[in-house]
Protein backbone atom coordinates (compact mmCIF):
# COMPACT_ATOMS: atom_id res chain seq x y z
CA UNK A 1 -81.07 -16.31 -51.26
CA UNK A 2 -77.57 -16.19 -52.77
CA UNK A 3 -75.93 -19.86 -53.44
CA UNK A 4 -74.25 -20.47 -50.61
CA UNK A 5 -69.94 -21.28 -51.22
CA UNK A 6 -67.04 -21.74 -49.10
CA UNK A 7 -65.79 -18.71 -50.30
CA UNK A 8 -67.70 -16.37 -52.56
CA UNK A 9 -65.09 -14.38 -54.21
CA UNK A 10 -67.13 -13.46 -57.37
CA UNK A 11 -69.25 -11.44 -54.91
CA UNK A 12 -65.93 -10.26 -53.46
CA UNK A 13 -64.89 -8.79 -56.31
CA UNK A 14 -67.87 -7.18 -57.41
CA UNK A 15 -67.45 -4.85 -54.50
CA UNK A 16 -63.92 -3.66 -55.72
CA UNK A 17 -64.13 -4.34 -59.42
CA UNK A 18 -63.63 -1.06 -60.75
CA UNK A 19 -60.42 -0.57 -58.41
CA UNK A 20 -58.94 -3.82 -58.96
CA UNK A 21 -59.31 -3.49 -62.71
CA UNK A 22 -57.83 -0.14 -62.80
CA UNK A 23 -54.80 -1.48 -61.22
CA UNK A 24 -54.24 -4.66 -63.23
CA UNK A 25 -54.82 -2.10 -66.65
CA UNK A 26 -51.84 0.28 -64.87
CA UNK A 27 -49.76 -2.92 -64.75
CA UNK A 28 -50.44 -3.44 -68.51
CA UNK A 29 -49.97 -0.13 -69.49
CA UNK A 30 -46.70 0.36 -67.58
CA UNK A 31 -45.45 -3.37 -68.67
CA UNK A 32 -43.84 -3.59 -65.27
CA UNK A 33 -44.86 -7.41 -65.08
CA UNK A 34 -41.94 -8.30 -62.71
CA UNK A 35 -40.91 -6.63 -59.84
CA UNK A 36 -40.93 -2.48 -59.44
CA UNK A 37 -44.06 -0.45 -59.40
CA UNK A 38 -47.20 -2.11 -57.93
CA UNK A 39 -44.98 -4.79 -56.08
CA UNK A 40 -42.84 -2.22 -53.99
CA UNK A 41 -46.25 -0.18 -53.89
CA UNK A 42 -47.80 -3.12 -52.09
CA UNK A 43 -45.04 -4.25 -49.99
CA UNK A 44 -44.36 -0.65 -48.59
CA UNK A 45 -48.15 -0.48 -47.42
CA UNK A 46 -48.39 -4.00 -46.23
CA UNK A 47 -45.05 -3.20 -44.05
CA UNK A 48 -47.11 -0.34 -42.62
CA UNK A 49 -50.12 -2.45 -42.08
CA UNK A 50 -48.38 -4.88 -40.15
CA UNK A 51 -45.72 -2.56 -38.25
CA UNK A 52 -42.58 -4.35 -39.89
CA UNK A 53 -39.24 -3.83 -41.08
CA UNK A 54 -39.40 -5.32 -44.36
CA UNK A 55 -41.93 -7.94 -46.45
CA UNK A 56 -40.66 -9.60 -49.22
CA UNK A 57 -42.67 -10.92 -51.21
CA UNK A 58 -42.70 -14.01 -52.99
CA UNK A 59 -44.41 -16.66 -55.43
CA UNK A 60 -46.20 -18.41 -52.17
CA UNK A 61 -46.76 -19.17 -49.01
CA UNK A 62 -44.64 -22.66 -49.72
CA UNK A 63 -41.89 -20.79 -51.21
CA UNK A 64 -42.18 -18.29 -48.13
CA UNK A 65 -41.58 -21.32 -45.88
CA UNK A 66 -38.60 -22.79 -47.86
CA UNK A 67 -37.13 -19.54 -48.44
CA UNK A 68 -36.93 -18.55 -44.76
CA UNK A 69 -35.48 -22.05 -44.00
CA UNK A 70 -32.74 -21.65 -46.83
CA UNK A 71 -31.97 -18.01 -45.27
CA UNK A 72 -31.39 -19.72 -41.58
CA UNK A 73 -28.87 -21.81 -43.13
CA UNK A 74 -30.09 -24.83 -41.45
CA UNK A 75 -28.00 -27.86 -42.48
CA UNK A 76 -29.41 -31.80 -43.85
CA UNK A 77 -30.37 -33.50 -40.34
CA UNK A 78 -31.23 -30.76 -38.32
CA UNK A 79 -34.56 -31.16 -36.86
CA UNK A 80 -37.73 -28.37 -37.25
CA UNK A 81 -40.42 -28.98 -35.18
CA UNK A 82 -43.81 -28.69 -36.41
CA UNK A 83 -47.46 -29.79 -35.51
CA UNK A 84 -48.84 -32.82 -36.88
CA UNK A 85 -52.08 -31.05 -37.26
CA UNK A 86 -52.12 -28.66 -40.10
CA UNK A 87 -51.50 -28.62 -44.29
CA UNK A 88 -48.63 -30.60 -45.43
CA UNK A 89 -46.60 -27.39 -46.70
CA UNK A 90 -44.51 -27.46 -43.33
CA UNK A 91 -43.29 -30.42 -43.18
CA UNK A 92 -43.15 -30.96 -47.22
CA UNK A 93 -40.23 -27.78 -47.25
CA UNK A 94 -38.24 -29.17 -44.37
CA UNK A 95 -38.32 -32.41 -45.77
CA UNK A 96 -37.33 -30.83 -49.45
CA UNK A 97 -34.68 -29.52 -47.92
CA UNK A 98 -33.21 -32.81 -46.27
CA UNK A 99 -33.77 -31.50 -42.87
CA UNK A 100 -35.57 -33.82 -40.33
CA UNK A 101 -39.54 -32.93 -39.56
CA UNK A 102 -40.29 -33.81 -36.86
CA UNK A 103 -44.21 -33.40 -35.56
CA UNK A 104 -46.17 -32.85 -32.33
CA UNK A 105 -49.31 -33.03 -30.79
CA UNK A 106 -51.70 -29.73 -30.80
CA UNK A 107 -54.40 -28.58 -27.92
CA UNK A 108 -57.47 -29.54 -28.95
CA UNK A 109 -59.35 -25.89 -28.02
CA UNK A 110 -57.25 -23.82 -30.28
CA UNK A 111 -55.84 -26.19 -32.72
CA UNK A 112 -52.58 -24.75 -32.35
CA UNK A 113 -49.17 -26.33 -31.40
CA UNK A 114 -49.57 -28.02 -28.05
CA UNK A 115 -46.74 -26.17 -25.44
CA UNK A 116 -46.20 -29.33 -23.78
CA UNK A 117 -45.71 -31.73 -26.84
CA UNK A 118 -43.34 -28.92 -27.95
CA UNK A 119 -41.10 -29.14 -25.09
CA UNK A 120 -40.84 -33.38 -24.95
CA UNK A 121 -39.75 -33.10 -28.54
CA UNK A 122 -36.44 -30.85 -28.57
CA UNK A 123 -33.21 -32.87 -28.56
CA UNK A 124 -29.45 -31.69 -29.70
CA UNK A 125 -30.17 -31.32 -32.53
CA UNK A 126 -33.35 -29.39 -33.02
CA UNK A 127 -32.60 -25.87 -34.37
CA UNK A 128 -36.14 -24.49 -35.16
CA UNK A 129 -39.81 -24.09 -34.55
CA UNK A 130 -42.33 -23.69 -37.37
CA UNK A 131 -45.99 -23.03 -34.78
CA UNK A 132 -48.67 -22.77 -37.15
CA UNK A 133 -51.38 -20.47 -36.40
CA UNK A 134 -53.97 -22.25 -37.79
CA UNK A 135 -57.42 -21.47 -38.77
CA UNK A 136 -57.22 -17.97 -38.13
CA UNK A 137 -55.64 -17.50 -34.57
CA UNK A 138 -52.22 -17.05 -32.85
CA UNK A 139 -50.37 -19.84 -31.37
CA UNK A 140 -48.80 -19.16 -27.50
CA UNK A 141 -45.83 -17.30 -29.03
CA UNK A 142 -44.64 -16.14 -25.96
CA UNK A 143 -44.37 -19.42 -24.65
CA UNK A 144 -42.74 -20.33 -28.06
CA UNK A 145 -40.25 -17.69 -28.04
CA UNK A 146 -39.29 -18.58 -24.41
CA UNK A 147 -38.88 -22.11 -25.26
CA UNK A 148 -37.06 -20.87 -28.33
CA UNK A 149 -34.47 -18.64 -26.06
CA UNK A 150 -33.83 -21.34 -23.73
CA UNK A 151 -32.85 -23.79 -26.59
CA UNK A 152 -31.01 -21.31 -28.91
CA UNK A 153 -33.67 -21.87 -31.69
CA UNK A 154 -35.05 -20.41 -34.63
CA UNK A 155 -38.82 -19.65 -35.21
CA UNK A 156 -40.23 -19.47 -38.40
CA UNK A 157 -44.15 -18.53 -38.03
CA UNK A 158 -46.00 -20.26 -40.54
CA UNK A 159 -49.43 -17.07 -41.12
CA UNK A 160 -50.94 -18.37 -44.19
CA UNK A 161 -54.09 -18.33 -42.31
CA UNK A 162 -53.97 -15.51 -39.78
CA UNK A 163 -52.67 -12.36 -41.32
CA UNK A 164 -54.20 -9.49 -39.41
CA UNK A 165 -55.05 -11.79 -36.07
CA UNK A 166 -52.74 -9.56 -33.39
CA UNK A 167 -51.57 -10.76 -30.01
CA UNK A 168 -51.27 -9.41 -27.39
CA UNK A 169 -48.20 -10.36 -24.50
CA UNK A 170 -48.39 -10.33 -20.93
CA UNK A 171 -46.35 -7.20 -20.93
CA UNK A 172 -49.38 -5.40 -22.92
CA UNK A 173 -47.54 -5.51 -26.63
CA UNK A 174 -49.81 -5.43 -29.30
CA UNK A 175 -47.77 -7.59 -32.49
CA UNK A 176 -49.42 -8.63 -35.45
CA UNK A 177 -49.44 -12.35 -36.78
CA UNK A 178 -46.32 -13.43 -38.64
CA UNK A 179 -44.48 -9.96 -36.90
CA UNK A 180 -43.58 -11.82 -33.80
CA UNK A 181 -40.44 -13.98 -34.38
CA UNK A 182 -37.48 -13.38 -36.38
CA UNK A 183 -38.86 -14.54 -39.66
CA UNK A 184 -42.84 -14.82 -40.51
CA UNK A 185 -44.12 -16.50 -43.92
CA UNK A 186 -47.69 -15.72 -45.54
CA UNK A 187 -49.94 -16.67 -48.16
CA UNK A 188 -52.03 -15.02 -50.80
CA UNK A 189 -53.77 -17.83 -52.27
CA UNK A 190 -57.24 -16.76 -53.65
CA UNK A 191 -59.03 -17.71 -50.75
CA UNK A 192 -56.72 -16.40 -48.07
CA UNK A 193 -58.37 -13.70 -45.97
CA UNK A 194 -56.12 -11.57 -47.91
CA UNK A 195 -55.97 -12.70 -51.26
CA UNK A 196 -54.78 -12.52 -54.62
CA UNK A 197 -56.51 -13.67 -58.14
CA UNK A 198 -53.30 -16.67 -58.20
CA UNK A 199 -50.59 -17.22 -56.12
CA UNK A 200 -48.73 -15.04 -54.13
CA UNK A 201 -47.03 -14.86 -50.33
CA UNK A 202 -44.37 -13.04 -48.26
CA UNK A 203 -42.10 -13.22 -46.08
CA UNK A 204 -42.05 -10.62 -42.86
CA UNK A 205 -38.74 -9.59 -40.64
CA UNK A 206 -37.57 -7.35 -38.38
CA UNK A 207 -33.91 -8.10 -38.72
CA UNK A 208 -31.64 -6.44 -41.52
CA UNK A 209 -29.49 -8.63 -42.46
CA UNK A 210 -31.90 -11.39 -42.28
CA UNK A 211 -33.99 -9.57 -44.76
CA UNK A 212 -31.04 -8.90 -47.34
CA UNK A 213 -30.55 -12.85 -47.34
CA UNK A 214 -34.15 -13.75 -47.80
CA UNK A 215 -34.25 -11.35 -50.82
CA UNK A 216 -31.13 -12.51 -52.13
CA UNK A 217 -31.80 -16.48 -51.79
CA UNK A 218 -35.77 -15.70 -53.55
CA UNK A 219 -33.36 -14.49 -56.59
CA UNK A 220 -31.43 -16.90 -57.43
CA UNK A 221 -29.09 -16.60 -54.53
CA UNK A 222 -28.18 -13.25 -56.14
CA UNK A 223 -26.74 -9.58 -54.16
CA UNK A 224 -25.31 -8.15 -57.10
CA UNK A 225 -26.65 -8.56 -60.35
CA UNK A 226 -25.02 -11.99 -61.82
CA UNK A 227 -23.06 -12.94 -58.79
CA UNK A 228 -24.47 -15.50 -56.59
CA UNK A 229 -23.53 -15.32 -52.94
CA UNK A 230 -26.06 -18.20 -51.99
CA UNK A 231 -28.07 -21.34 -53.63
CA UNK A 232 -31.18 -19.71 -54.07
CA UNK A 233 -34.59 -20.02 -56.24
CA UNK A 234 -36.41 -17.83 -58.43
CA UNK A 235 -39.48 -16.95 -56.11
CA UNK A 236 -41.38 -13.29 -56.98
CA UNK A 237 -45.13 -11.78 -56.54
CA UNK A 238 -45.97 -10.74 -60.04
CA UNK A 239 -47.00 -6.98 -60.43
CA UNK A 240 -50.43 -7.70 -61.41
CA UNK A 241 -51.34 -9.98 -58.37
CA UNK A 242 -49.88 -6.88 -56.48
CA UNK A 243 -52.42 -4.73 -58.05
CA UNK A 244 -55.25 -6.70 -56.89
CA UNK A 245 -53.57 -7.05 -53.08
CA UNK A 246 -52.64 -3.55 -53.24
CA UNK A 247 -56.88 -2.85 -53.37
CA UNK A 248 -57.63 -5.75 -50.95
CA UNK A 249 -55.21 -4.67 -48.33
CA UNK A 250 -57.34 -1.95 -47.80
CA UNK A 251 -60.32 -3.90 -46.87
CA UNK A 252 -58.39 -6.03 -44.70
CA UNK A 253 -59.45 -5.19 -41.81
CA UNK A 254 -63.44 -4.75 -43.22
CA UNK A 255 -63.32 -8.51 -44.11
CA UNK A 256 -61.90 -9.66 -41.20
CA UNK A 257 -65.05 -7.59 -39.69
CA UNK A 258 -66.89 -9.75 -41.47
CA UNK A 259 -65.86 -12.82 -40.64
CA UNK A 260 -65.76 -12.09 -36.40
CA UNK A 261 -69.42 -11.32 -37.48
CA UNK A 262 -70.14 -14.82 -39.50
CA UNK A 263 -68.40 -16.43 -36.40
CA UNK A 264 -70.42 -15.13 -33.86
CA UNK A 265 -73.56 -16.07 -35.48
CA UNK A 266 -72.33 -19.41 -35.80
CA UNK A 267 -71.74 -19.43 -31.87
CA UNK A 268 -74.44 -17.84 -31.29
CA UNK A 269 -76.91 -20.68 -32.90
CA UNK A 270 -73.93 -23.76 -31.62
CA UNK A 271 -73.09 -22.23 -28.26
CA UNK A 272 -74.39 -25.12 -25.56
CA UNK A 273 -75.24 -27.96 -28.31
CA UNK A 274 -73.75 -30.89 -26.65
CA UNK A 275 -73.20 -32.54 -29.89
CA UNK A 276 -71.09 -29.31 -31.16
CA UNK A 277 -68.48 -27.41 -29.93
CA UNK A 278 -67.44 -24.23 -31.20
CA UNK A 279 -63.90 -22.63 -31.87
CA UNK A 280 -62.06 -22.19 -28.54
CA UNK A 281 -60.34 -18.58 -28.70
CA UNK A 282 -56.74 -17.97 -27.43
CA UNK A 283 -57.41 -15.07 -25.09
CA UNK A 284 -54.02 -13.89 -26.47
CA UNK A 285 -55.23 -13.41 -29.89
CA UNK A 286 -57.23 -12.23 -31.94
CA UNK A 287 -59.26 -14.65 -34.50
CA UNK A 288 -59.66 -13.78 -38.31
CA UNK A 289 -61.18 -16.77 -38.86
CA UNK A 290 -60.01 -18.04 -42.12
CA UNK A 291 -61.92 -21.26 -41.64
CA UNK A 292 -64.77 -21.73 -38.93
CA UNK A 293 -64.04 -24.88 -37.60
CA UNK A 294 -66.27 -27.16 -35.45
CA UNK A 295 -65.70 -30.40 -33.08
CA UNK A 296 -68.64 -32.72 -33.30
CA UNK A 297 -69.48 -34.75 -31.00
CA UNK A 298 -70.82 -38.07 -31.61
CA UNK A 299 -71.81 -36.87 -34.87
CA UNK A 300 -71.81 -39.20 -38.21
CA UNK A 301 -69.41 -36.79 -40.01
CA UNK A 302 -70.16 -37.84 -43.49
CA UNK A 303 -73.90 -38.13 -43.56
CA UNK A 304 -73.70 -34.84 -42.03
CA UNK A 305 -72.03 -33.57 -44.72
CA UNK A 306 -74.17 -35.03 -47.26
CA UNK A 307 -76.78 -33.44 -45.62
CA UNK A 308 -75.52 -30.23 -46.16
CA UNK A 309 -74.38 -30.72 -49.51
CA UNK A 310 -78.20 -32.05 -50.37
CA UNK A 311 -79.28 -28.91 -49.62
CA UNK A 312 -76.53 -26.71 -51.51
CA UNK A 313 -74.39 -26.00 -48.14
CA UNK A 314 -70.17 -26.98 -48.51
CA UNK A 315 -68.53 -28.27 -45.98
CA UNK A 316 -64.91 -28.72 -45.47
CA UNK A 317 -62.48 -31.34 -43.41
CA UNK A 318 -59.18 -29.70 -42.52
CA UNK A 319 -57.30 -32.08 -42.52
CA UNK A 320 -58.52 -35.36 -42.83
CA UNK A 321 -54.78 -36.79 -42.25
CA UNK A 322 -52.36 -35.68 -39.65
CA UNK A 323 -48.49 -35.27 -40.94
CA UNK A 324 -47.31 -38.41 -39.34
CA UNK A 325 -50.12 -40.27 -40.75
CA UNK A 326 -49.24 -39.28 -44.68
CA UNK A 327 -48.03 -41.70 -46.68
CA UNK A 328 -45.21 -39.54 -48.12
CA UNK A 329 -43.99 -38.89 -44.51
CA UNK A 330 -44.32 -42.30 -42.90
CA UNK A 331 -41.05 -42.42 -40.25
CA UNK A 332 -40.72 -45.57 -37.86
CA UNK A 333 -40.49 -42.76 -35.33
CA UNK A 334 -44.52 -42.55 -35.23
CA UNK A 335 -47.71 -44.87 -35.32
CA UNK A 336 -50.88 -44.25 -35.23
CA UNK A 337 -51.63 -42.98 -31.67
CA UNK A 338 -48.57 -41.34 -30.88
CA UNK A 339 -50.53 -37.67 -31.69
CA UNK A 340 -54.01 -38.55 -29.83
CA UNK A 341 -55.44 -34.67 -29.81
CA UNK A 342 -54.35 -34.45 -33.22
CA UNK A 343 -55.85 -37.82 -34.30
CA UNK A 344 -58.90 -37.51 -32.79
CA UNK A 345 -59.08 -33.50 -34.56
CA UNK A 346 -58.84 -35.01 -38.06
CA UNK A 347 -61.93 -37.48 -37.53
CA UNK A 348 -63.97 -35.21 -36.04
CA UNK A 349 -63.34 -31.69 -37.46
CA UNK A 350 -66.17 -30.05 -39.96
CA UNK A 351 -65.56 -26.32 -41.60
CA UNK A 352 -68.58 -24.46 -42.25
CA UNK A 353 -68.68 -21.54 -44.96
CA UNK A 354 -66.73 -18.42 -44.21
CA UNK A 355 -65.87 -15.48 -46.07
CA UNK A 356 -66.59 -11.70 -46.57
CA UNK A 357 -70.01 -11.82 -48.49
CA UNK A 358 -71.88 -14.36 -46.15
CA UNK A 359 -75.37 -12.81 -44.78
CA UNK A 360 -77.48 -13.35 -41.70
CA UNK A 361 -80.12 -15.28 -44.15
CA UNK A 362 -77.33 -17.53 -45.54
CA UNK A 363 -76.24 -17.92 -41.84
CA UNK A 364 -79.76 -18.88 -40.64
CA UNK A 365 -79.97 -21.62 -43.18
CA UNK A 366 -76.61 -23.21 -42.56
CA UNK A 367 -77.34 -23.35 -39.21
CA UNK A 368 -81.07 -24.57 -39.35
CA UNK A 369 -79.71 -27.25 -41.55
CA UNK A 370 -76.98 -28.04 -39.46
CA UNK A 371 -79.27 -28.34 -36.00
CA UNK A 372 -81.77 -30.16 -38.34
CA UNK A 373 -79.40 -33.17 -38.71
CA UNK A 374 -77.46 -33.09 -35.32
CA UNK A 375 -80.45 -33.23 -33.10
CA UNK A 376 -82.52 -35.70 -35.13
């Protein structure tokens, strides 16, 4: 048997080498390092993937986040909601940006951005929502766009983990992650579902002019060459991470194929274990599974995870913290307790391996070893 990883993208790349390579040697040989030629190549067939208007893309999925908040032209104090439960990205952009985070609870099923904790939150001066769809799966975005209309918000999707879930609205629209409000942000980091050999991420829109500002404030604020309409940043996908998306996006929907297949296995072997309870799914969405995520129940979460690690298995905890419990982010607004769904998610949560290359023996013996130690 293979050694097992949390992501195996050696083996990944083994499968595409010869493609990938004779990309990254067509950057060289063109020395269009910046910009042009493999970028636009990528962002014209991404655009297509994801039945958009326009990606741009950018250095990451942080930069993607800020970017789109700089193009809303959100002023110091306004308030962005976020959940409390996911990386610290969101709130670390608004907060760069001396706007006003301000966190909620999540549902415990799907992870996502709890509705209800959403609407208790708004006030005067909230002017956008930044839903997460964590793990791999959409958030209720046609709740949040509702919510969003009624308040005369912004939403700002934040699909660093979910590119190529879709969802599906009551109406019967089909819209891919990060494609349903008026800006969507994206990551590329090496072990995204779709990912780059460093870091990368985009931006996705629908609206014109929205899309002319986001371009100009990722250069330096910059329309015309040298004249700067905006305070912007210098935020750009470099041609030869392009090259190596450009072969991946191709397989995108292959590896997420792949992943539905690791996950069902995984239920399959958890399904009705009383001490384990396997990812909910939003009947909405779709799941791409970026991260297989259990709840464990009554479980000692650290022996557990020596016990895999004894016997060569990762495990993950995203996210040990919640936002309102970080140090950096402490506000007399929140204590411990305020967030209990969220709270009670970070000390009990456990991510098993998940990626493209993972086969039914691996599975078997993560899951043997697993059952081994929970019903001891």
């Amino acid at each position: 048997m293979k050694p097992i990883q949390m992501v195996d993208l050696k083996s990944q790349y083994e499968k595409i080498k010869d493609s990938v390579n004779a990309g990254i040697q067509e950057v060289i040989d063109t020395t269009t390092f910046i910009k042009g030629g493999k970028v636009n190549e990528f962002q014209h067939q991404l655009e297509k993937y994801l039945n958009v208007k326009h990606v741009i893309p950018v250095a990451n999925g942080t930069d993607a986040l800020q970017i789109a908040l700089m193009a809303l032209g959100l002023k110091p104090g306004d308030e962005v909601i976020t959940p409390t439960f996911t990386f610290i990205a969101t709130a670390e952009v608004v907060a760069l940006l001396g706007l006003t985070p301000v966190v909620v609870d999540v549902d415990f099923d799907t992870f996502n951005i709890s509705i209800e904790s959403l609407k208790k939150a708004i006030t005067p001066r909230t002017k956008a929502i930044v839903p997460v769809h964590l793990f791999g799966q959409n958030a209720d975005m046609e709740e949040i766009l509702k919510i969003a209309k009624d308040h005369n918000l912004d939403v700002i999707e934040d699909a660093c983990q979910s590119i190529g879930s879709e969802y599906t609205f009551s109406d019967g629209r089909k819209v891919q992650s990060g494609c349903m409000a008026e800006i969507g942000c994206t990551s590329f980091f090496p072990s995204k579902n779709l990912g780059c050999f460093g870091d990368g991420g985009a931006i996705f829109t629908n609206n014109d002019e929205l899309a002319a500002k986001i371009r100009a404030v990722a250069n330096h604020g910059m329309v015309v060459r040298y004249y700067h309409d905006f305070v912007g940043v210098n935020s750009r996908l470099d041609s030869m991470q392009a090259a190596v998306l450009e072969v991946k996006l191709q397989y995108l929907d292959e590896y997420i194929a792949a992943r539905q297949h690791a996950a069902a296995y995984y239920d399959a072997k958890f399904n009705g274990n009383d001490k384990l309870i396997i990812p909910a799914r939003n009947t909405a969405s779709t799941h791409v599974f970026h991260q297989y995520t259990l709840k464990l129940v009554d479980v000692d979460r650290a022996a557990l995870q020596k016990h895999l690690s004894d016997k060569g298995i990762p495990a993950m905890v995203y996210y040990p913290v919640c936002l309102h419990m970080q140090k950096a982010y402490q506000d007399p607004r929140y204590k411990e307790g305020d967030f209990p769904v969220a709270e009670q998610l970070s000390a009990c949560v456990l991510s098993l391996p998940m990626h493209t290359e993972l086969d039914d023996e691996q599975l078997e013996y993560i899951t043997a070893a697993v059952l081994k130690f929970v019903n001891k």
